[in-house]
PDB file of N, CA and C in Angstrom:
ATOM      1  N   UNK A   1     104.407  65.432 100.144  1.00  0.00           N
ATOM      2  CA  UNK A   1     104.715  66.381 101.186  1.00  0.00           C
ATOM      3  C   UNK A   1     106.088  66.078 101.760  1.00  0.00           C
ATOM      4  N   UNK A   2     106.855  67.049 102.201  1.00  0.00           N
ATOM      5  CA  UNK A   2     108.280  66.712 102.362  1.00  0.00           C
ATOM      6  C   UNK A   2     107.990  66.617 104.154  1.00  0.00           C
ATOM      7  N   UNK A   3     109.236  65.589 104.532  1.00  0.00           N
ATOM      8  CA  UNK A   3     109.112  66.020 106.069  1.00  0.00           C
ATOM      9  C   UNK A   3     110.840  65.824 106.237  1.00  0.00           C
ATOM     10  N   UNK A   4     111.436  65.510 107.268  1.00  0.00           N
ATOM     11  CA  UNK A   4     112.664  66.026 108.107  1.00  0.00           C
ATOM     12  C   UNK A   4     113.412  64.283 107.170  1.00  0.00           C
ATOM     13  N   UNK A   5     113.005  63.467 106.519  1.00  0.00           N
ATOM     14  CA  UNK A   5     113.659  62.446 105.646  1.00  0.00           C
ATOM     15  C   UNK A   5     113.892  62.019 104.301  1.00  0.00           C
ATOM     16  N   UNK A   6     112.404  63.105 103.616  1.00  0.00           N
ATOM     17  CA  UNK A   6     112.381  63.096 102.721  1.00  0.00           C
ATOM     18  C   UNK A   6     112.138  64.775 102.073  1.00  0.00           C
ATOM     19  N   UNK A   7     112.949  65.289 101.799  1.00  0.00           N
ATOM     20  CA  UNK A   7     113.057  66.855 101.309  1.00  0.00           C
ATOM     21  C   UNK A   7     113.633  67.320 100.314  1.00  0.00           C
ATOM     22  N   UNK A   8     113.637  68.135  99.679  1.00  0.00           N
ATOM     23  CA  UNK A   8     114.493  68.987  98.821  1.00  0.00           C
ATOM     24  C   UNK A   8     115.214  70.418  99.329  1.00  0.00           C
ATOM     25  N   UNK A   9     115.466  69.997 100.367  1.00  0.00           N
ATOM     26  CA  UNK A   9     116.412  70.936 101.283  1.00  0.00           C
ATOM     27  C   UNK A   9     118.167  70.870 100.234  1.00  0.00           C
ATOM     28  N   UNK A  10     118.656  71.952 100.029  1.00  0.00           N
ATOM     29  CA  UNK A  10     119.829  71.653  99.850  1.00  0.00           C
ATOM     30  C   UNK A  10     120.799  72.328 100.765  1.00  0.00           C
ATOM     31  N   UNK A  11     122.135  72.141 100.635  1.00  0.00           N
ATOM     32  CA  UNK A  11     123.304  72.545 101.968  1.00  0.00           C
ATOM     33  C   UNK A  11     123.093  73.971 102.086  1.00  0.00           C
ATOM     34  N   UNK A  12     122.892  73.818 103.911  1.00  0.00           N
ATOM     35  CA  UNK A  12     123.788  75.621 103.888  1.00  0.00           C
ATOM     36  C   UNK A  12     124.489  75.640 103.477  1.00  0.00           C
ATOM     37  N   UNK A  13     124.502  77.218 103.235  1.00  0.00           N
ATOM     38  CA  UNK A  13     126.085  77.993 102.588  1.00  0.00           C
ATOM     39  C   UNK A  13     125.557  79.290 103.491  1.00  0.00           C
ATOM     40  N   UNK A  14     126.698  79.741 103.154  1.00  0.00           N
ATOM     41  CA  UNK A  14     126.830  81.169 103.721  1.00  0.00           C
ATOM     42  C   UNK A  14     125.413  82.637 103.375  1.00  0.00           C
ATOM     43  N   UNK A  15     125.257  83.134 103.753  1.00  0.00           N
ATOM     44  CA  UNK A  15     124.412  84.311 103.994  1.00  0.00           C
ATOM     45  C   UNK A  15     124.604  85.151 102.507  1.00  0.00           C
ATOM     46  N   UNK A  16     123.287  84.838 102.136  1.00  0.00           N
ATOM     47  CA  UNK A  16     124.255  86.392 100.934  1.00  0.00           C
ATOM     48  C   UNK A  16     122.864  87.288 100.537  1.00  0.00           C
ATOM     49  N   UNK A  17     122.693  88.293  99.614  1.00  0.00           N
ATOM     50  CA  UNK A  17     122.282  89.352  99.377  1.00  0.00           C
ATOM     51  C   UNK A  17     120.485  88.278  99.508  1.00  0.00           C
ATOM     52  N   UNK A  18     120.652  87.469  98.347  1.00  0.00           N
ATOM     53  CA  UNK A  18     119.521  86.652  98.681  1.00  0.00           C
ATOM     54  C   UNK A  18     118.604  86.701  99.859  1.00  0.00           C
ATOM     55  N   UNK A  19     119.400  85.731 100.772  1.00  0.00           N
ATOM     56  CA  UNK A  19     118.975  85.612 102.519  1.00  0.00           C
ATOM     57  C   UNK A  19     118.336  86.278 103.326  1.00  0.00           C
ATOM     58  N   UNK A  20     118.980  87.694 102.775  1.00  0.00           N
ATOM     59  CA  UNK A  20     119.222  89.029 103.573  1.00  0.00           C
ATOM     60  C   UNK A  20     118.019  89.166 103.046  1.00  0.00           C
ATOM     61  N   UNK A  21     117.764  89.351 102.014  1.00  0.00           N
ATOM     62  CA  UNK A  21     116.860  90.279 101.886  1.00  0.00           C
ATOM     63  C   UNK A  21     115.189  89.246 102.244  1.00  0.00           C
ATOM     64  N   UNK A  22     115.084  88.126 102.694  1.00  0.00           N
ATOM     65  CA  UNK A  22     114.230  87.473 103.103  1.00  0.00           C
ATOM     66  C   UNK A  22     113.891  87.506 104.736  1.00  0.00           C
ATOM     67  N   UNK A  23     115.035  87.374 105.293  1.00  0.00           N
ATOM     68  CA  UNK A  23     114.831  87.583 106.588  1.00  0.00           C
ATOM     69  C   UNK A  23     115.072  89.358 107.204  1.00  0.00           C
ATOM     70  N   UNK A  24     115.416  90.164 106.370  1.00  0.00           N
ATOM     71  CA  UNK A  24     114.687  91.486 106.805  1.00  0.00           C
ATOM     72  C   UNK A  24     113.504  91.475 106.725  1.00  0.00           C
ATOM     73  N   UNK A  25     113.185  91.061 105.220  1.00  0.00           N
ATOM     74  CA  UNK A  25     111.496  90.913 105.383  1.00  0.00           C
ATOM     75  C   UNK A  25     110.536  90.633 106.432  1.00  0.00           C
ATOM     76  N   UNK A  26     110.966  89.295 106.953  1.00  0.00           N
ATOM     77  CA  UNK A  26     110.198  88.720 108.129  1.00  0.00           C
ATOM     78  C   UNK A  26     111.120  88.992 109.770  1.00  0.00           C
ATOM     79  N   UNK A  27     112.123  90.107 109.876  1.00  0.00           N
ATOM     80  CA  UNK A  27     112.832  90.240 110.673  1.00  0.00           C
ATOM     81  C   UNK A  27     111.436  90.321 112.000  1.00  0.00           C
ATOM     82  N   UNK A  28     110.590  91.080 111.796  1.00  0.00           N
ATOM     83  CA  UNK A  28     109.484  91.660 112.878  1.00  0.00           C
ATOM     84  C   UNK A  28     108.566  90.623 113.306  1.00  0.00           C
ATOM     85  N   UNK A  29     108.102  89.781 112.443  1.00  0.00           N
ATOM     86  CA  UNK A  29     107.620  88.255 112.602  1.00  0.00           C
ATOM     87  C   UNK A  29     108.342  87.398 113.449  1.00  0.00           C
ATOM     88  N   UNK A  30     110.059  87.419 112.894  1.00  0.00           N
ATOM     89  CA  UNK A  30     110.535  86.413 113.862  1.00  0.00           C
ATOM     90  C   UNK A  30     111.110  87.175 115.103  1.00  0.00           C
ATOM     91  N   UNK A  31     111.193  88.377 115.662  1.00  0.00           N
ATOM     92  CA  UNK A  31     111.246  89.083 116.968  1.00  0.00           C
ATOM     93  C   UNK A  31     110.079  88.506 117.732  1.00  0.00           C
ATOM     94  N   UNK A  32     108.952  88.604 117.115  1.00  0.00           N
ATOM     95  CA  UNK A  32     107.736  88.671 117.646  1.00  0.00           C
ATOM     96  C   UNK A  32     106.924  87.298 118.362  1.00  0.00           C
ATOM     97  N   UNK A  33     107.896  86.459 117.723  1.00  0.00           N
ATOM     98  CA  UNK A  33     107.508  85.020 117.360  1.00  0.00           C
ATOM     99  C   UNK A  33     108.810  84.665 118.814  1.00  0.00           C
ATOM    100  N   UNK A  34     110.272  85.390 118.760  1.00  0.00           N
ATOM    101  CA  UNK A  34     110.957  84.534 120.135  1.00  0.00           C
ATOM    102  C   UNK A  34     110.085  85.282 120.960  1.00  0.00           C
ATOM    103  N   UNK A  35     109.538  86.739 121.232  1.00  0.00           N
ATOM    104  CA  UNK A  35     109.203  87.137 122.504  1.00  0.00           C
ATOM    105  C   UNK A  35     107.909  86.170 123.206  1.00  0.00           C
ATOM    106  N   UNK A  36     106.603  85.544 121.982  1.00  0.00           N
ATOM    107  CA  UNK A  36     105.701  84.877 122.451  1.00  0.00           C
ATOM    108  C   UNK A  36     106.208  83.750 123.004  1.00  0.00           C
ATOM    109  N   UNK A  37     107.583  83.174 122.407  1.00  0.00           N
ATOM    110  CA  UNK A  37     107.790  81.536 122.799  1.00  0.00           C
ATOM    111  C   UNK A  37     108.685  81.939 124.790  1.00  0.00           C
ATOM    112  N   UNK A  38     109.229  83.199 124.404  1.00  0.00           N
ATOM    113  CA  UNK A  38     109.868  83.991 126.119  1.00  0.00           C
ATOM    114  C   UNK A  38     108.846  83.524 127.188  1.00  0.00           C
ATOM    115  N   UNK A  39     107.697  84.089 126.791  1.00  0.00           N
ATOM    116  CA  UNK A  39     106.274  84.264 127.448  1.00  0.00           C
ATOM    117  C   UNK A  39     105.801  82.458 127.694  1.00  0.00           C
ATOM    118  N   UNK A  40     105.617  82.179 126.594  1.00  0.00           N
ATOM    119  CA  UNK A  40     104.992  80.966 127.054  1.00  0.00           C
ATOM    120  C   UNK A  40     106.045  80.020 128.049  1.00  0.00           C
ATOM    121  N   UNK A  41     107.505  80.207 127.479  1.00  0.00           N
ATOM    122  CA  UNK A  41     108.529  79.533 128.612  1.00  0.00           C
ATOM    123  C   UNK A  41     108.447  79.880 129.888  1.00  0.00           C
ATOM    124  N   UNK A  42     108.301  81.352 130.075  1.00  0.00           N
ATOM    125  CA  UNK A  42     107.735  81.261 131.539  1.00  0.00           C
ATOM    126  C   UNK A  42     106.869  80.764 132.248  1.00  0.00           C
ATOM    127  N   UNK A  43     105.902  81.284 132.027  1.00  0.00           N
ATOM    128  CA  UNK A  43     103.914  80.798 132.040  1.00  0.00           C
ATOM    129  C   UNK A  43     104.397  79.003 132.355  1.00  0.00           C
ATOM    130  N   UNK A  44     105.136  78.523 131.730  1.00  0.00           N
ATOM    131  CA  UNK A  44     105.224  77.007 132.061  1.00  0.00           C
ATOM    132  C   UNK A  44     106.718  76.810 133.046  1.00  0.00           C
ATOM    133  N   UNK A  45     107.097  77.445 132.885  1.00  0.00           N
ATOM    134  CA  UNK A  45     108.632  77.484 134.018  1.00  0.00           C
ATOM    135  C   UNK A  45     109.510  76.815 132.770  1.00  0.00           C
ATOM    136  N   UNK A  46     109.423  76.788 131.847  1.00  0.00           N
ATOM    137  CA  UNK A  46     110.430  76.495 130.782  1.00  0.00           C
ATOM    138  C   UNK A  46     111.938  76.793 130.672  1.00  0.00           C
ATOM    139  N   UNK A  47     112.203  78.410 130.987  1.00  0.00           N
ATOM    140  CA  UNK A  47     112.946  79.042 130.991  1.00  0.00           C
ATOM    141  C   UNK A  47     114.121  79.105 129.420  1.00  0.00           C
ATOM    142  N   UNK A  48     113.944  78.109 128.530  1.00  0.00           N
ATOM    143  CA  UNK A  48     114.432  77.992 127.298  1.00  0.00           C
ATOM    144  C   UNK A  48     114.922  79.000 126.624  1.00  0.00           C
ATOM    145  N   UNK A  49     114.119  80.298 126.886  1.00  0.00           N
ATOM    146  CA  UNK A  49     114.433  81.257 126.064  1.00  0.00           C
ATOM    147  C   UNK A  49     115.330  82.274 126.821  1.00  0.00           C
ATOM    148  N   UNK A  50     115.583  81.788 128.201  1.00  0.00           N
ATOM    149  CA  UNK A  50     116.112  82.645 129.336  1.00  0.00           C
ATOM    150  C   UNK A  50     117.950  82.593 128.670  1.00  0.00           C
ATOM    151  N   UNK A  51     117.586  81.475 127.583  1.00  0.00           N
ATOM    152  CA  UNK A  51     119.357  81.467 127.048  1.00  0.00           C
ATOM    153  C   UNK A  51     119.850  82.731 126.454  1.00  0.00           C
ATOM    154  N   UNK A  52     118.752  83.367 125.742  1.00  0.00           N
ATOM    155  CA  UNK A  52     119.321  84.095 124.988  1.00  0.00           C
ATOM    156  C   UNK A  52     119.402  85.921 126.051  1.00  0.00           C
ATOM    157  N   UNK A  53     119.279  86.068 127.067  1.00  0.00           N
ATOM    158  CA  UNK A  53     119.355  87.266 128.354  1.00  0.00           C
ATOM    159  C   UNK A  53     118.524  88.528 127.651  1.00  0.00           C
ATOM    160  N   UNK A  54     119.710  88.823 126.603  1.00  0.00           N
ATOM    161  CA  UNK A  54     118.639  89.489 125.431  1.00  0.00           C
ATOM    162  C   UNK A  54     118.846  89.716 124.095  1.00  0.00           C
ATOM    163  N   UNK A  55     118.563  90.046 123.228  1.00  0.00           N
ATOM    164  CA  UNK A  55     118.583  90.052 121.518  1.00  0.00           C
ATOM    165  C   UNK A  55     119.488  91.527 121.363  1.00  0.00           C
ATOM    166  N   UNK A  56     121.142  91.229 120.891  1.00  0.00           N
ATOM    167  CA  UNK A  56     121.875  92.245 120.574  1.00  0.00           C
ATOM    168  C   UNK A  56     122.375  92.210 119.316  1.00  0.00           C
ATOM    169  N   UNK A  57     121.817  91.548 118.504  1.00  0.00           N
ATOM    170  CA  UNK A  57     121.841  91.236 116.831  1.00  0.00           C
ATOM    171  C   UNK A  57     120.862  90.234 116.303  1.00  0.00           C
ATOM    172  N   UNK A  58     120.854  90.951 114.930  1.00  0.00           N
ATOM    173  CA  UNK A  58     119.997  89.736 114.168  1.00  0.00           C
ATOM    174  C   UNK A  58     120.759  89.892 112.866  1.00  0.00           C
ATOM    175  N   UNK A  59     121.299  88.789 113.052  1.00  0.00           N
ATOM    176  CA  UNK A  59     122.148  88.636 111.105  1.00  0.00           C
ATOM    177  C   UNK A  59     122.125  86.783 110.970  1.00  0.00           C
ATOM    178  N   UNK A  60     121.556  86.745 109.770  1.00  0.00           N
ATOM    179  CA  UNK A  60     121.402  85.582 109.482  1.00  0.00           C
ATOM    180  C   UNK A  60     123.042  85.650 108.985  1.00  0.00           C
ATOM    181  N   UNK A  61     123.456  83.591 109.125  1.00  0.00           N
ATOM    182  CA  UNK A  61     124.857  83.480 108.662  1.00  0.00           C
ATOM    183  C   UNK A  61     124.615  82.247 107.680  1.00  0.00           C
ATOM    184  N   UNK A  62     123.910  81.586 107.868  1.00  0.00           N
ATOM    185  CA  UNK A  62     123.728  80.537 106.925  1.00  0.00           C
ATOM    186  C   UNK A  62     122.372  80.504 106.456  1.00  0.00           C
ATOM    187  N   UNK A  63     122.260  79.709 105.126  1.00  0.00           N
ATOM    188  CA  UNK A  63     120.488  79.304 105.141  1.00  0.00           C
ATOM    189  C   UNK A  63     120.999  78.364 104.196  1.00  0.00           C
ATOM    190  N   UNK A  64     119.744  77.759 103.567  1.00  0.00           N
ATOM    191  CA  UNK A  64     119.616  76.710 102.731  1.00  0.00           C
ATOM    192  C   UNK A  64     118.279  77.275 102.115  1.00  0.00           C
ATOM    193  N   UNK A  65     118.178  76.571 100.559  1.00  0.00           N
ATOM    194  CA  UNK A  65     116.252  76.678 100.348  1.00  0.00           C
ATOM    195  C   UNK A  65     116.081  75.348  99.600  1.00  0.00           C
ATOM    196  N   UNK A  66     114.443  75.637  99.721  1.00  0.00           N
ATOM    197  CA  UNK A  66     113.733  74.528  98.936  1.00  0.00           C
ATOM    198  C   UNK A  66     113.153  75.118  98.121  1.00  0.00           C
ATOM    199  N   UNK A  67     113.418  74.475  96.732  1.00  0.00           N
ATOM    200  CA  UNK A  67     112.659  74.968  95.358  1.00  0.00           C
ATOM    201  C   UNK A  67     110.789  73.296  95.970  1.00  0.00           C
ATOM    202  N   UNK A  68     109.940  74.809  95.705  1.00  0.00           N
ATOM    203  CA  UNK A  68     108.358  73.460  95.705  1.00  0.00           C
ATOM    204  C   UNK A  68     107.676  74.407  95.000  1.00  0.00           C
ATOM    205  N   UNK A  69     106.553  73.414  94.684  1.00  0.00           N
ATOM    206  CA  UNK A  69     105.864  74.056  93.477  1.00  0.00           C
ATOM    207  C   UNK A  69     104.747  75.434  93.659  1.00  0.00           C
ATOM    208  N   UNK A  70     105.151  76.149  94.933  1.00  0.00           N
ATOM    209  CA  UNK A  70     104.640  77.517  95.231  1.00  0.00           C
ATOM    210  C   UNK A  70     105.286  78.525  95.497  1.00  0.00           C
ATOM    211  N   UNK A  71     106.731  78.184  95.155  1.00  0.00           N
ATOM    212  CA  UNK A  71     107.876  78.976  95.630  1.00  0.00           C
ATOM    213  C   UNK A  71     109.165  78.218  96.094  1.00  0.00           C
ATOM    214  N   UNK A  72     109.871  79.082  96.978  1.00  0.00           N
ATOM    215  CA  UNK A  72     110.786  78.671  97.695  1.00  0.00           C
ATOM    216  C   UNK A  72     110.811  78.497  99.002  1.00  0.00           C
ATOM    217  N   UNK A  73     111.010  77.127  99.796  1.00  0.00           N
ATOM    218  CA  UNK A  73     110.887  77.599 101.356  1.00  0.00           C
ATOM    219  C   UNK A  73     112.829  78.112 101.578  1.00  0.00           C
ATOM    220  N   UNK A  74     112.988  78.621 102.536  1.00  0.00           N
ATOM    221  CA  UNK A  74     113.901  79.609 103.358  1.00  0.00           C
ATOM    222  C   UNK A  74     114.240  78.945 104.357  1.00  0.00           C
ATOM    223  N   UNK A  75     115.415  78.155 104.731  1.00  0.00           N
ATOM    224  CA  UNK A  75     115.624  77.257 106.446  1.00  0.00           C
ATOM    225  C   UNK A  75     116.820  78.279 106.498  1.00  0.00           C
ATOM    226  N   UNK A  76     117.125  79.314 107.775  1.00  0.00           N
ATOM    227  CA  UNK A  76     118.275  80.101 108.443  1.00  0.00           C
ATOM    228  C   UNK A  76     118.513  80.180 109.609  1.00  0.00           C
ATOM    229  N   UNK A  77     119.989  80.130 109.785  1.00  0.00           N
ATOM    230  CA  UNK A  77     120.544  80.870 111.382  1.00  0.00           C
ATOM    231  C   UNK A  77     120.772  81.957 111.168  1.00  0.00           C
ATOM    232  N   UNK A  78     119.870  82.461 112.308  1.00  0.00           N
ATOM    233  CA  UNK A  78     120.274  83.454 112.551  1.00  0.00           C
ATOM    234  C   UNK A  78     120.688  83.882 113.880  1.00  0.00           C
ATOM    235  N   UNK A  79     122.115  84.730 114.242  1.00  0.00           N
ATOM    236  CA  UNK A  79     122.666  85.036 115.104  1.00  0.00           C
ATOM    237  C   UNK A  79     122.056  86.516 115.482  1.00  0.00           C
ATOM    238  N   UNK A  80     121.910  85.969 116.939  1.00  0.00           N
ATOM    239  CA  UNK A  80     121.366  86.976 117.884  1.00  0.00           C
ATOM    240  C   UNK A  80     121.623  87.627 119.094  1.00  0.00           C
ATOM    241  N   UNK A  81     123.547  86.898 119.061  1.00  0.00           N
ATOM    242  CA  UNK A  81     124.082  87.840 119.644  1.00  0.00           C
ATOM    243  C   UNK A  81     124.606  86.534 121.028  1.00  0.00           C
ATOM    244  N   UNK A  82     125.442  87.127 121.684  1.00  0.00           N
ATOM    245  CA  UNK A  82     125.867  85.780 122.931  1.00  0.00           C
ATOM    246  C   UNK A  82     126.003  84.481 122.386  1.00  0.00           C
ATOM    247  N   UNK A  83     126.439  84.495 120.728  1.00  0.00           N
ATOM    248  CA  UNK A  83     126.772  82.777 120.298  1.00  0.00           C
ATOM    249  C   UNK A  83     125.855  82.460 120.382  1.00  0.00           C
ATOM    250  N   UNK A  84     124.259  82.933 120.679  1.00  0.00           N
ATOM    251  CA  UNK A  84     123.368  82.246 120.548  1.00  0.00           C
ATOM    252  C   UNK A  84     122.561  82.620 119.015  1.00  0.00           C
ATOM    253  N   UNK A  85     121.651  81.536 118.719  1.00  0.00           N
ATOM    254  CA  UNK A  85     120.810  81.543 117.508  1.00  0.00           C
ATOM    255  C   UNK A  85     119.590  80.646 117.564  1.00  0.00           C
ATOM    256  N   UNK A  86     118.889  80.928 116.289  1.00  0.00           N
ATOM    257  CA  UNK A  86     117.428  80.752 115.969  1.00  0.00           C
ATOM    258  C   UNK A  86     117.823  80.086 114.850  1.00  0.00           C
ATOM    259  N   UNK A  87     116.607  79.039 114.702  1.00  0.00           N
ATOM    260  CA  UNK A  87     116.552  78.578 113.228  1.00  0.00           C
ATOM    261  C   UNK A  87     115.325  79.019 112.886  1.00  0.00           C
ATOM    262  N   UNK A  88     114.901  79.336 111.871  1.00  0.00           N
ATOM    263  CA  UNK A  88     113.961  79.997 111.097  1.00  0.00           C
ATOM    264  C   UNK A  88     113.292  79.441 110.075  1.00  0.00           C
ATOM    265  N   UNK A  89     112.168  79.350 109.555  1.00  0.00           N
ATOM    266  CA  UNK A  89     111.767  79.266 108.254  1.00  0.00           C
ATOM    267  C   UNK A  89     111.023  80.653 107.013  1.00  0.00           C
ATOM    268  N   UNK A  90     111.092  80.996 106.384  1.00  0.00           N
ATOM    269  CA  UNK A  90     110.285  81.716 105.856  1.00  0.00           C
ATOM    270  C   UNK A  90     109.670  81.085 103.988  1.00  0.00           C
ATOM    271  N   UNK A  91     108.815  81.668 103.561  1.00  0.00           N
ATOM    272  CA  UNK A  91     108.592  81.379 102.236  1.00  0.00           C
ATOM    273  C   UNK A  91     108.387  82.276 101.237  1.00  0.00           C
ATOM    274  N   UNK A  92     109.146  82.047  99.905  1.00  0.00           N
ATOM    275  CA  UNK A  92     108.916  83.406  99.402  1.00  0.00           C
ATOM    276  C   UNK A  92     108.173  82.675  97.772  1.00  0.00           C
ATOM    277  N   UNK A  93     106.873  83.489  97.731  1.00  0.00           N
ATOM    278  CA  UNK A  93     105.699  82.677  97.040  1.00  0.00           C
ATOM    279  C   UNK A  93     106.409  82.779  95.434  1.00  0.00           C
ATOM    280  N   UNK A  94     105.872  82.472  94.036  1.00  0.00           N
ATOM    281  CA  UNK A  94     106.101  82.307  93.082  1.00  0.00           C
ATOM    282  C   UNK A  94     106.013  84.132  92.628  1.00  0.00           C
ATOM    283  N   UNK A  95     105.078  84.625  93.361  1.00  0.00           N
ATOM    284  CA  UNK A  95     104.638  85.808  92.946  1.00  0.00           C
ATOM    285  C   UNK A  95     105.468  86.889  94.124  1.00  0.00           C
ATOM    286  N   UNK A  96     106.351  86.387  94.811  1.00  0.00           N
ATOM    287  CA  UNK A  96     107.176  87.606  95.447  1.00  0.00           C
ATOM    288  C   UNK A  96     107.402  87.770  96.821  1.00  0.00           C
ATOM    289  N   UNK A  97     105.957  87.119  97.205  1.00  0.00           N
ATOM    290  CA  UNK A  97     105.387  87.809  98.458  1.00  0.00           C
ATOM    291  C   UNK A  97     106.104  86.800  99.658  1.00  0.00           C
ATOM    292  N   UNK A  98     107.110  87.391 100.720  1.00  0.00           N
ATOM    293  CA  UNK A  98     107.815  86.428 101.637  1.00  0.00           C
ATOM    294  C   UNK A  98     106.463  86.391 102.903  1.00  0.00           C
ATOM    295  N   UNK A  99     106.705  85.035 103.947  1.00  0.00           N
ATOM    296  CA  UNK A  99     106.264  84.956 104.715  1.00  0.00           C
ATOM    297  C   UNK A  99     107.316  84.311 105.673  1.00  0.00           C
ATOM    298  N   UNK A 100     107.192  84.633 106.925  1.00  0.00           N
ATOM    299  CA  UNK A 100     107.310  84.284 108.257  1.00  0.00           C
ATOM    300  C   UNK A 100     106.530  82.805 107.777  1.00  0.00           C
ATOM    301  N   UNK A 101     107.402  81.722 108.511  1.00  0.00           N
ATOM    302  CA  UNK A 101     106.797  80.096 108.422  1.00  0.00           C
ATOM    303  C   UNK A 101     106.691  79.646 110.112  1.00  0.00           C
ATOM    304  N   UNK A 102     108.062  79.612 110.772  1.00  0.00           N
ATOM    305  CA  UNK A 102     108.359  79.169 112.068  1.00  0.00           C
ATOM    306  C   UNK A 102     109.623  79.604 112.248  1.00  0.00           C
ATOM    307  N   UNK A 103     109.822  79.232 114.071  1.00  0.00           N
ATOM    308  CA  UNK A 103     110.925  78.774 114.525  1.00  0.00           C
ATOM    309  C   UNK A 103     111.532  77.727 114.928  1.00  0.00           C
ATOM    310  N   UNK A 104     112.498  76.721 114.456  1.00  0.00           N
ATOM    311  CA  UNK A 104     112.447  75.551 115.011  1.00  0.00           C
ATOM    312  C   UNK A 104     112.650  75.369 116.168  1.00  0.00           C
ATOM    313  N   UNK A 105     111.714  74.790 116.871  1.00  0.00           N
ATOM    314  CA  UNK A 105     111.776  74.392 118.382  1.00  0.00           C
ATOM    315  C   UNK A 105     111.465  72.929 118.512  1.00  0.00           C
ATOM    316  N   UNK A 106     112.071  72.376 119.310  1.00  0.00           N
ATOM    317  CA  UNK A 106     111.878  71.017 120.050  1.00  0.00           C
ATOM    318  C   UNK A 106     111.464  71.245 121.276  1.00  0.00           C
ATOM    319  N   UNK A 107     110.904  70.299 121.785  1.00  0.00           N
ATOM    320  CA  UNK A 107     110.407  69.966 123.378  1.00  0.00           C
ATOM    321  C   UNK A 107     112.045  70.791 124.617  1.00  0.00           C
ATOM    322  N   UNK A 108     113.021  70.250 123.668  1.00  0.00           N
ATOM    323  CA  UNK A 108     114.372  70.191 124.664  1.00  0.00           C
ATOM    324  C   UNK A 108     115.210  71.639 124.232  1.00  0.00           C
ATOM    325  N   UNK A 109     114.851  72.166 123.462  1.00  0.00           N
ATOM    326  CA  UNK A 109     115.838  73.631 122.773  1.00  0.00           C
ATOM    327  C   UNK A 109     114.674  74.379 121.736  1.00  0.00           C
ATOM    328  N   UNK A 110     115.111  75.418 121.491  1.00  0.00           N
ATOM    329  CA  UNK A 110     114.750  76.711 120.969  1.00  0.00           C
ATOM    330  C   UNK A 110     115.560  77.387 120.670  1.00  0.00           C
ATOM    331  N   UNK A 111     116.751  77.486 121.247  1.00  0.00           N
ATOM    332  CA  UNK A 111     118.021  78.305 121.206  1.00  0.00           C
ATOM    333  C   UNK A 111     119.343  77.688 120.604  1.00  0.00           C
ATOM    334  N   UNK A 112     119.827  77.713 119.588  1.00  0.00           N
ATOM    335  CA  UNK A 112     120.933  76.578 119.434  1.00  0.00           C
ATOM    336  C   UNK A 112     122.458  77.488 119.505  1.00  0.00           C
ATOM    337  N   UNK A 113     123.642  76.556 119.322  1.00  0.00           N
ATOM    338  CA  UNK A 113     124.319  77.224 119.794  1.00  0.00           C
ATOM    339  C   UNK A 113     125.035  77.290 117.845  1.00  0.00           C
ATOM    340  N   UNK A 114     125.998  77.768 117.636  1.00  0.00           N
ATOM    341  CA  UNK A 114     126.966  78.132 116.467  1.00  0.00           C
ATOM    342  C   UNK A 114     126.981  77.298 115.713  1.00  0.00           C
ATOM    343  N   UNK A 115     127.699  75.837 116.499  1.00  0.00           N
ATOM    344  CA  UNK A 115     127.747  74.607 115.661  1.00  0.00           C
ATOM    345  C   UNK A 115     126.431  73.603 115.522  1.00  0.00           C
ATOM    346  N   UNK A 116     125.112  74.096 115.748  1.00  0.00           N
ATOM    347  CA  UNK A 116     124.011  73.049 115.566  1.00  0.00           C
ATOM    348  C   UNK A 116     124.001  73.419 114.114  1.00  0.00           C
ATOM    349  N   UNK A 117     123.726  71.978 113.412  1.00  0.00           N
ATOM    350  CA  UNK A 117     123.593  72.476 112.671  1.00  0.00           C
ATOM    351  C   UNK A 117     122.526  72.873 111.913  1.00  0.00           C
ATOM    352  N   UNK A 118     122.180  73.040 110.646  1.00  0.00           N
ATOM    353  CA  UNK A 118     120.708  73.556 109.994  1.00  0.00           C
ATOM    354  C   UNK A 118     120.312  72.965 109.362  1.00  0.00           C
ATOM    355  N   UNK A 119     118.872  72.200 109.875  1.00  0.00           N
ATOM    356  CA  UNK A 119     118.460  70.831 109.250  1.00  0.00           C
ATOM    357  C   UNK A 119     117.328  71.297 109.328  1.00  0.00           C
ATOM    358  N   UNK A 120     116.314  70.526 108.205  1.00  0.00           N
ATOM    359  CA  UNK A 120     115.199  70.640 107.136  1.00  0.00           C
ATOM    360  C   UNK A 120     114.110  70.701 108.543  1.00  0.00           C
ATOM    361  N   UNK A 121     113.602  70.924 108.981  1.00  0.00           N
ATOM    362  CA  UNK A 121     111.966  70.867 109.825  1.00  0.00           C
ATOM    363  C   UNK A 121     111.099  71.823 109.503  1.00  0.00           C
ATOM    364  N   UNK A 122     109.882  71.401 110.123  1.00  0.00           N
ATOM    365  CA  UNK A 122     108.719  71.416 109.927  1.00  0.00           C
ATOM    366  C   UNK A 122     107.799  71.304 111.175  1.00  0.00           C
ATOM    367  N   UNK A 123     106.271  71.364 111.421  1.00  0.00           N
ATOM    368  CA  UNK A 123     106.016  71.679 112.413  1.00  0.00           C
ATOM    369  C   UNK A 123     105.023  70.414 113.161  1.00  0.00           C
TER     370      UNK A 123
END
């Protein structure tokens, strides 16, 4: 099992037809997925997600993948507008089918800024 030391993550690179067409896929998953983490930041006084005011783009700019033996996993930024961004996971199975995985969040961020960079996690 891979975790955040031992992976087959390889380097971002830039965004391309690939990417795109993975995170349109799960574009509605991961909307759906910052508005619940909005909600729960409040509900706890978190305010974490109060970084982003509100969502005026979604374009992934980088990703990376992992070749595993059910597919590919998907690690991306995606920009959402105010220099702010999401890191993402999705998976796209042997047989086609993409999924929504996560968002990376820590205890301390949810929101990263341009230069964080895009590293392998898990949940």
């Amino acid at each position: 099992m891979s975790d955040a030391k031992h992976n087959a993550m390889g380097s971002p690179r830039p965004a391309d037809d690939e990417c795109n067409e993975v995170y349109q896929a799960v574009k509605e998953d991961v909307l759906k997925e910052i508005h619940r983490l909005n909600r729960e930041d409040a509900r706890h006084g978190l305010h974490e997600m109060d970084k982003l005011k509100h969502i005026s783009a979604y374009k992934p700019v980088l990703y990376a993948t992992e070749d595993v033996a059910y597919g590919r996993n998907y690690f991306a930024k995606i920009h959402l507008g105010d220099e702010k961004y999401v890191h993402a996971r999705a998976h796209k199975s042997n047989d086609g089918k993409i999924d929504f995985y996560m968002l990376h969040t820590t205890p301390q961020c949810s929101v990263w800024e341009k230069d964080t960079p895009l590293e392998y996690f898990v949940d």
